[in-house]
N, C-alpha and C. Protein backbone atom coordinates (compact mmCIF):
# COMPACT_ATOMS: atom_id res chain seq x y z
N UNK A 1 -14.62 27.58 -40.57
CA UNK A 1 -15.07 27.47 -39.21
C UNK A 1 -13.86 27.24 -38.31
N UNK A 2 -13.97 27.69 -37.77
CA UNK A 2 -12.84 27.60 -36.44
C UNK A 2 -12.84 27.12 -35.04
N UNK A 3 -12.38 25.99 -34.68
CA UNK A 3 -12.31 25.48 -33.74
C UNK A 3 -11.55 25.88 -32.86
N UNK A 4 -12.79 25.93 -31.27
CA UNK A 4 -11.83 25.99 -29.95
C UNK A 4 -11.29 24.65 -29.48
N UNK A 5 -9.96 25.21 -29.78
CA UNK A 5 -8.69 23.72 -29.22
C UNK A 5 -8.51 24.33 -27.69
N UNK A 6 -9.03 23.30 -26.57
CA UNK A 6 -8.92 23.49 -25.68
C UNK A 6 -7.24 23.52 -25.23
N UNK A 7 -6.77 24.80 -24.39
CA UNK A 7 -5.22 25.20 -23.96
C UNK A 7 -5.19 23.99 -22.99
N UNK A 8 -4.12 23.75 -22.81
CA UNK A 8 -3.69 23.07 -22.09
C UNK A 8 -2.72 23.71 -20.69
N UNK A 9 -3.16 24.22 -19.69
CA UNK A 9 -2.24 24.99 -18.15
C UNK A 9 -1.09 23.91 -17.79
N UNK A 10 0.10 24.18 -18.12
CA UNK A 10 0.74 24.24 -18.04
C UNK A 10 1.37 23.89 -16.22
N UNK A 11 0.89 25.38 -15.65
CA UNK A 11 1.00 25.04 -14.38
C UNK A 11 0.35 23.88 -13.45
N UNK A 12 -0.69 23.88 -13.88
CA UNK A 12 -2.57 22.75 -13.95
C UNK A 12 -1.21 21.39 -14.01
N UNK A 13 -0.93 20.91 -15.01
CA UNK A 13 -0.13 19.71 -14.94
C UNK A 13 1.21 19.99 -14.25
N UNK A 14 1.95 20.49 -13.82
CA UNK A 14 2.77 20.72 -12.72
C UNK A 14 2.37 20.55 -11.34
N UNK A 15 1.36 20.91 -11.38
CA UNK A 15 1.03 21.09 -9.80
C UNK A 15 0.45 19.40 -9.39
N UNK A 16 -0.29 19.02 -10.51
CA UNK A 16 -1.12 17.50 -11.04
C UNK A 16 0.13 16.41 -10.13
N UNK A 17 1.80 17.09 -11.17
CA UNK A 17 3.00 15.70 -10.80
C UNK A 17 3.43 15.89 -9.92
N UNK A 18 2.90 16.69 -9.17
CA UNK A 18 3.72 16.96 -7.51
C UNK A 18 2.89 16.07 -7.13
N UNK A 19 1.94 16.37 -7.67
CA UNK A 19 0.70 15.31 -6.65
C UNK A 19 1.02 13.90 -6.05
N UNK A 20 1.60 14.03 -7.69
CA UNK A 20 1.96 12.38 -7.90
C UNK A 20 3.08 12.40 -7.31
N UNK A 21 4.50 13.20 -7.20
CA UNK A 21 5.45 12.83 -6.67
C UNK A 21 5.23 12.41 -5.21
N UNK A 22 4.04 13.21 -4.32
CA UNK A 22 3.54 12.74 -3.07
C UNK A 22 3.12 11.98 -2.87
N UNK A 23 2.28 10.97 -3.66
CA UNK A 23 1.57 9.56 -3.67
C UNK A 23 2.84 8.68 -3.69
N UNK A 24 4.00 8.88 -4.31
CA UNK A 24 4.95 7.47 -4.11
C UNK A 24 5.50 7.49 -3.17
N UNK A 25 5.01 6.67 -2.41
CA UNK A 25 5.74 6.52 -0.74
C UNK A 25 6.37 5.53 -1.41
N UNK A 26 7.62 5.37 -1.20
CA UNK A 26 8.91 4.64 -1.46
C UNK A 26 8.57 3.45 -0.07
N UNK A 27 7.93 3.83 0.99
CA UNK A 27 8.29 2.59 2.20
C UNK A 27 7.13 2.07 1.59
N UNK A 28 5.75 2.48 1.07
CA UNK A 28 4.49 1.45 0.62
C UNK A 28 5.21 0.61 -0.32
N UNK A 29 5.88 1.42 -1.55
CA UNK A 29 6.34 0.13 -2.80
C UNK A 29 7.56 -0.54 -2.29
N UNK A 30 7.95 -0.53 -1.30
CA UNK A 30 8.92 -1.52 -1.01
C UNK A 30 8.09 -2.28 -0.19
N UNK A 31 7.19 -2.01 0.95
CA UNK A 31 6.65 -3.30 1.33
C UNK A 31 5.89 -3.96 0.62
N UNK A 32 5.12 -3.22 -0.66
CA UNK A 32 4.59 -4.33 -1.57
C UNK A 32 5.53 -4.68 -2.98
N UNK A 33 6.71 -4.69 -2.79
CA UNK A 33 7.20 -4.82 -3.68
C UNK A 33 8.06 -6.21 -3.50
N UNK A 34 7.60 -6.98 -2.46
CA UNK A 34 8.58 -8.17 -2.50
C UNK A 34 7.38 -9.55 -2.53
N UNK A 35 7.57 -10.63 -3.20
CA UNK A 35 6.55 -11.39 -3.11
C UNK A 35 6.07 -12.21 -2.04
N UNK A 36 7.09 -12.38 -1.04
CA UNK A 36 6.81 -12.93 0.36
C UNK A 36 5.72 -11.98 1.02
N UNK A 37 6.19 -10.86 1.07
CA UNK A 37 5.20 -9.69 2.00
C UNK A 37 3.89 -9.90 1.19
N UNK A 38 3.52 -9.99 -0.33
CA UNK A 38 2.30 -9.79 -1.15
C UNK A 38 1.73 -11.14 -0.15
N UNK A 39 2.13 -12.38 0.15
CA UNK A 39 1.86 -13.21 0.55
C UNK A 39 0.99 -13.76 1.52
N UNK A 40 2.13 -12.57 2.43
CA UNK A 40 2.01 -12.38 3.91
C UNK A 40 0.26 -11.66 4.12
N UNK A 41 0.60 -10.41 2.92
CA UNK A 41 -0.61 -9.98 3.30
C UNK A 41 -1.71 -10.10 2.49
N UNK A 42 -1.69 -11.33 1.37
CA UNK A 42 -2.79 -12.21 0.87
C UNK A 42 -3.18 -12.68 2.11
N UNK A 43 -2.41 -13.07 3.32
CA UNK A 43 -2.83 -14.57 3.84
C UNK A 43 -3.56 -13.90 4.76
N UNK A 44 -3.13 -12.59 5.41
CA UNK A 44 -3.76 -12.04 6.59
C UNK A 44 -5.48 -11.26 5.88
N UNK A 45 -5.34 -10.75 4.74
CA UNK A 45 -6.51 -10.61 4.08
C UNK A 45 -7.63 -11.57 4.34
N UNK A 46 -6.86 -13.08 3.33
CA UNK A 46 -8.05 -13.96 3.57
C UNK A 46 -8.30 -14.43 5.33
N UNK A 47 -7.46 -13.76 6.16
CA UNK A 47 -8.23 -14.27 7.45
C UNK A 47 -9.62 -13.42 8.25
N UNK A 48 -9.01 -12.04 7.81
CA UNK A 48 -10.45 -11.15 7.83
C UNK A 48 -9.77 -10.77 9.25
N UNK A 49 -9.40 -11.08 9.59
CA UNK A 49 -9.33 -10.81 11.54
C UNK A 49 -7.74 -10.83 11.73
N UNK A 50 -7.18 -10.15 12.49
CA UNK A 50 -6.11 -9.77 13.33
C UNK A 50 -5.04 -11.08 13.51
N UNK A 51 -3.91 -11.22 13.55
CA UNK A 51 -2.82 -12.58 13.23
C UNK A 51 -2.27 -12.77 14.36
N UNK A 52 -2.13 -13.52 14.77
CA UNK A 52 -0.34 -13.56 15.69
C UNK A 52 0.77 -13.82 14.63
N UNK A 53 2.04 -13.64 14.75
CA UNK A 53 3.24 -14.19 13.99
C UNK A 53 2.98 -15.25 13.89
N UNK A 54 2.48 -15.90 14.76
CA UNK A 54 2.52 -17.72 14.45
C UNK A 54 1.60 -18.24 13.62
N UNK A 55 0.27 -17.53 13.47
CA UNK A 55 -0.43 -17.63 13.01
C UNK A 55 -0.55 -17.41 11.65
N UNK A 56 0.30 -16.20 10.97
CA UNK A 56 0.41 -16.04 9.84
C UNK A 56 1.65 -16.76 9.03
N UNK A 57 2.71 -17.42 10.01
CA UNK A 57 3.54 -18.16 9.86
C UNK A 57 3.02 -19.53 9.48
N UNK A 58 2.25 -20.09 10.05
CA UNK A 58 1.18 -21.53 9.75
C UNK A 58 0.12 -21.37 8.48
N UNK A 59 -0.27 -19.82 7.98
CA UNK A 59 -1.12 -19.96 7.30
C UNK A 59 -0.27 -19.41 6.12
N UNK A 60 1.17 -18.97 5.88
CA UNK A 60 1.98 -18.55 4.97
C UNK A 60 3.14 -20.13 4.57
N UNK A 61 2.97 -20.69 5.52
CA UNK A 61 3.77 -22.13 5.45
C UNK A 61 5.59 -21.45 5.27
N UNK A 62 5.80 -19.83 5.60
CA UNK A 62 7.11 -19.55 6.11
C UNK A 62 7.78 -19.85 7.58
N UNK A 63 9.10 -19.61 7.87
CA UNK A 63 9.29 -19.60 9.13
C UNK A 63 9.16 -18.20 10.05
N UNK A 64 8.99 -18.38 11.30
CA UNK A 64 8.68 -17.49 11.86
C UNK A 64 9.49 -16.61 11.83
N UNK A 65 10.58 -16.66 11.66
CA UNK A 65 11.78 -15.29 11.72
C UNK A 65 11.78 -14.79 10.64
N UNK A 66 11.16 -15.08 9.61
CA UNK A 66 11.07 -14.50 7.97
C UNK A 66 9.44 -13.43 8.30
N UNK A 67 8.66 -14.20 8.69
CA UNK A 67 7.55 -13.53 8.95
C UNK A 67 7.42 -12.22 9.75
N UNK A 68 8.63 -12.45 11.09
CA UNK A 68 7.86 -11.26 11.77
C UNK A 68 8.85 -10.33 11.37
N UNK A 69 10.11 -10.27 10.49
CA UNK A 69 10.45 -9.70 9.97
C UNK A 69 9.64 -8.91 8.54
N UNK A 70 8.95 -9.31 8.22
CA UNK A 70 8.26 -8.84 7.09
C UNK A 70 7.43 -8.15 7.23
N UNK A 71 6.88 -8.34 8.74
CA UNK A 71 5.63 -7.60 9.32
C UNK A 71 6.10 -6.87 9.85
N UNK A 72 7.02 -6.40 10.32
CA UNK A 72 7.46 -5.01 10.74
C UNK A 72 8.15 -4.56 9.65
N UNK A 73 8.01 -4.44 8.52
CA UNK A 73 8.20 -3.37 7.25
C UNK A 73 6.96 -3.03 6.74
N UNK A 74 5.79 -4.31 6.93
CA UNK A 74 4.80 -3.50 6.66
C UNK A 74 3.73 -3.06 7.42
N UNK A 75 4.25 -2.68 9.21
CA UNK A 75 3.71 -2.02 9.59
C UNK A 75 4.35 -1.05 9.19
N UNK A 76 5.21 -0.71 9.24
CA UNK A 76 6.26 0.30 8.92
C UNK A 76 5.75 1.35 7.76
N UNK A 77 5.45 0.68 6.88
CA UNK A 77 4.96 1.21 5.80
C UNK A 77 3.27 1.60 5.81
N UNK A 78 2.97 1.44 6.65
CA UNK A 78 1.23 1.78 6.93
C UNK A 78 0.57 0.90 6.62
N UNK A 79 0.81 -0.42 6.28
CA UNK A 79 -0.13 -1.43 5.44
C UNK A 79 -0.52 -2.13 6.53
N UNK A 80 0.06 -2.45 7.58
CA UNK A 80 -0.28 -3.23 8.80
C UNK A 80 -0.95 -2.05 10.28
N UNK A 81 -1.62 -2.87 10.63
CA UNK A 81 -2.23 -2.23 12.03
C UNK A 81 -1.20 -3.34 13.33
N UNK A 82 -0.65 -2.96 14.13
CA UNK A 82 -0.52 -3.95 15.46
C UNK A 82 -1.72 -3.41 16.66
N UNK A 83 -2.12 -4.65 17.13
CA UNK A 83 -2.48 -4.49 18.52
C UNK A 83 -1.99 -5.76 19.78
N UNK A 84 -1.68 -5.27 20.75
CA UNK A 84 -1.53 -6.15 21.67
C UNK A 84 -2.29 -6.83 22.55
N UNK A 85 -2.70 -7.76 23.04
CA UNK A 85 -3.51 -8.71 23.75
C UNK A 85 -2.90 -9.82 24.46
N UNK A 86 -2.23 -9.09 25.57
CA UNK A 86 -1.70 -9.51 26.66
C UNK A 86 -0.54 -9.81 26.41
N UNK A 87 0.07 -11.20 25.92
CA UNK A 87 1.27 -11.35 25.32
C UNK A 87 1.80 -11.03 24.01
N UNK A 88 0.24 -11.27 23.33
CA UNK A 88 -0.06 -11.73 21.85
C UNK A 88 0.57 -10.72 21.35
N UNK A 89 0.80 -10.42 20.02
CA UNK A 89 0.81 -8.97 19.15
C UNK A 89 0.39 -9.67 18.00
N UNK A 90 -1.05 -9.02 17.76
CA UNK A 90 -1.93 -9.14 16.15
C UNK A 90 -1.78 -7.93 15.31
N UNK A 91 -1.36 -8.82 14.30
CA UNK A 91 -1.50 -7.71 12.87
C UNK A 91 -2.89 -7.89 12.35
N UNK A 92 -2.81 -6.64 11.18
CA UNK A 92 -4.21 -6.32 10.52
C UNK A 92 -3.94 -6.03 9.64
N UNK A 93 -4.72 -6.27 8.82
CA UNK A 93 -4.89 -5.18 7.32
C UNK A 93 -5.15 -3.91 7.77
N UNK A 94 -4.94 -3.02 7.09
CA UNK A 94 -5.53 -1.44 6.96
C UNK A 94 -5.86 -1.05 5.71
N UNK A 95 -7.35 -2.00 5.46
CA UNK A 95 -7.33 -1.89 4.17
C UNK A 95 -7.96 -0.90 3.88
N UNK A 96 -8.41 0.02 5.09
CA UNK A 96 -8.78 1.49 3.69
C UNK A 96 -8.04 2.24 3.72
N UNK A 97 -6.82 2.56 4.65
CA UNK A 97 -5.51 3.18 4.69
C UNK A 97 -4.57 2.78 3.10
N UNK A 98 -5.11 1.44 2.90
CA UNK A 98 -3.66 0.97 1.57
C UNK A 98 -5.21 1.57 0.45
N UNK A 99 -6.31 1.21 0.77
CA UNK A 99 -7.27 1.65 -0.61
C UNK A 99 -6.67 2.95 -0.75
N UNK A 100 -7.01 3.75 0.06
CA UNK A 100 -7.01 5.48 0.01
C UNK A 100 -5.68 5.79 -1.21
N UNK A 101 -4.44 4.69 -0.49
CA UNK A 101 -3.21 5.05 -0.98
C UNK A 101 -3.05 4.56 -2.11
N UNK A 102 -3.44 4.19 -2.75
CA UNK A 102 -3.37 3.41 -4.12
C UNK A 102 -4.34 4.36 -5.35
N UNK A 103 -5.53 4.74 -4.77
CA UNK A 103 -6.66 5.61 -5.12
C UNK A 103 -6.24 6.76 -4.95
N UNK A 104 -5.47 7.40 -4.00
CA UNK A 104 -4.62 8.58 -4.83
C UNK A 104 -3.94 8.41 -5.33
N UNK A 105 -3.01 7.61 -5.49
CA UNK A 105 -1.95 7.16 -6.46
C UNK A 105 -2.29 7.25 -7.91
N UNK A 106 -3.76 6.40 -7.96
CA UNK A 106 -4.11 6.16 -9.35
C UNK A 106 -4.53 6.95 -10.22
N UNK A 107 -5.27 8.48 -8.93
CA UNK A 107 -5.88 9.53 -9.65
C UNK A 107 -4.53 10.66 -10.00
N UNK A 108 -3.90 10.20 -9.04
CA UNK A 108 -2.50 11.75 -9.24
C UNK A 108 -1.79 11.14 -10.61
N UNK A 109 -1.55 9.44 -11.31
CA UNK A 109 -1.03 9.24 -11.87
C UNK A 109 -2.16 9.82 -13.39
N UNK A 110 -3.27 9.72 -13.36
CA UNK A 110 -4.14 9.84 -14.25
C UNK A 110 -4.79 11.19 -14.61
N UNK A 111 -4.23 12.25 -13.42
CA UNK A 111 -4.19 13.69 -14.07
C UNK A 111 -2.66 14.46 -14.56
N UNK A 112 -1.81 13.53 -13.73
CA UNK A 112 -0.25 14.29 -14.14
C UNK A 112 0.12 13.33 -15.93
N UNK A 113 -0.53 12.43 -15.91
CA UNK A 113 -0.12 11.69 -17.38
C UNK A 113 -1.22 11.09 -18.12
N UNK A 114 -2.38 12.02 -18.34
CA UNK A 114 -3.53 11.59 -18.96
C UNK A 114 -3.56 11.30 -20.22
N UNK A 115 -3.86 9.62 -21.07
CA UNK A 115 -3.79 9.30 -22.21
C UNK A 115 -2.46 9.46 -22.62
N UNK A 116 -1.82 8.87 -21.49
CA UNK A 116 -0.48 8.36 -22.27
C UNK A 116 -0.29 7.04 -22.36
């Protein structure tokens, strides 16, 4: 009896690791790649609502010049929303902007290197 061994396309997984080469935004894994920023944006997570610097500075127990430095890499990187309110400037999560990006990430990594 003879079995169909399913082929494997060749091109099909080429085209798969481009995918993936497009999912690694180098500015996303550097803003989540430092543990202050993971911090930063644990803390703004658990607030649910929009920050001032000072605010995420009091609820990160950093200083403010570490903070709003951190938050402009990860607006930078798409992980943060700003809006302004008069003087204020509030950050945000963009958390279905970072879902989306992680969720292609996970699927481009899981068709370009399946069962490895």
């Amino acid at each position: 009896m003879q079995m169909n061994a399913k082929k494997k396309d060749p091109s099909r997984k080429t085209a798969a690791c481009r995918n993936l080469q497009a999912c690694l935004d180098p500015a996303l894994f550097k803003a989540l790649g430092d543990p202050t920023r993971i911090h930063i944006l644990a803390c703004l997570a658990r607030c649910r609502l929009p920050q001032t610097v000072g605010q995420v500075a009091a609820c990160c127990s950093v200083d403010l010049s570490v903070v709003s430095r951190h938050l402009v890499l990860l607006r930078q990187a798409g992980v943060l929303s700003v809006r302004k309110e008069g003087r204020s400037v509030l950050y945000g999560v963009r958390y279905s902007e970072v879902a989306r990006a992680l969720r292609a990430l996970a699927g481009a990594l899981e068709a370009c290197c399946p069962d490895v």
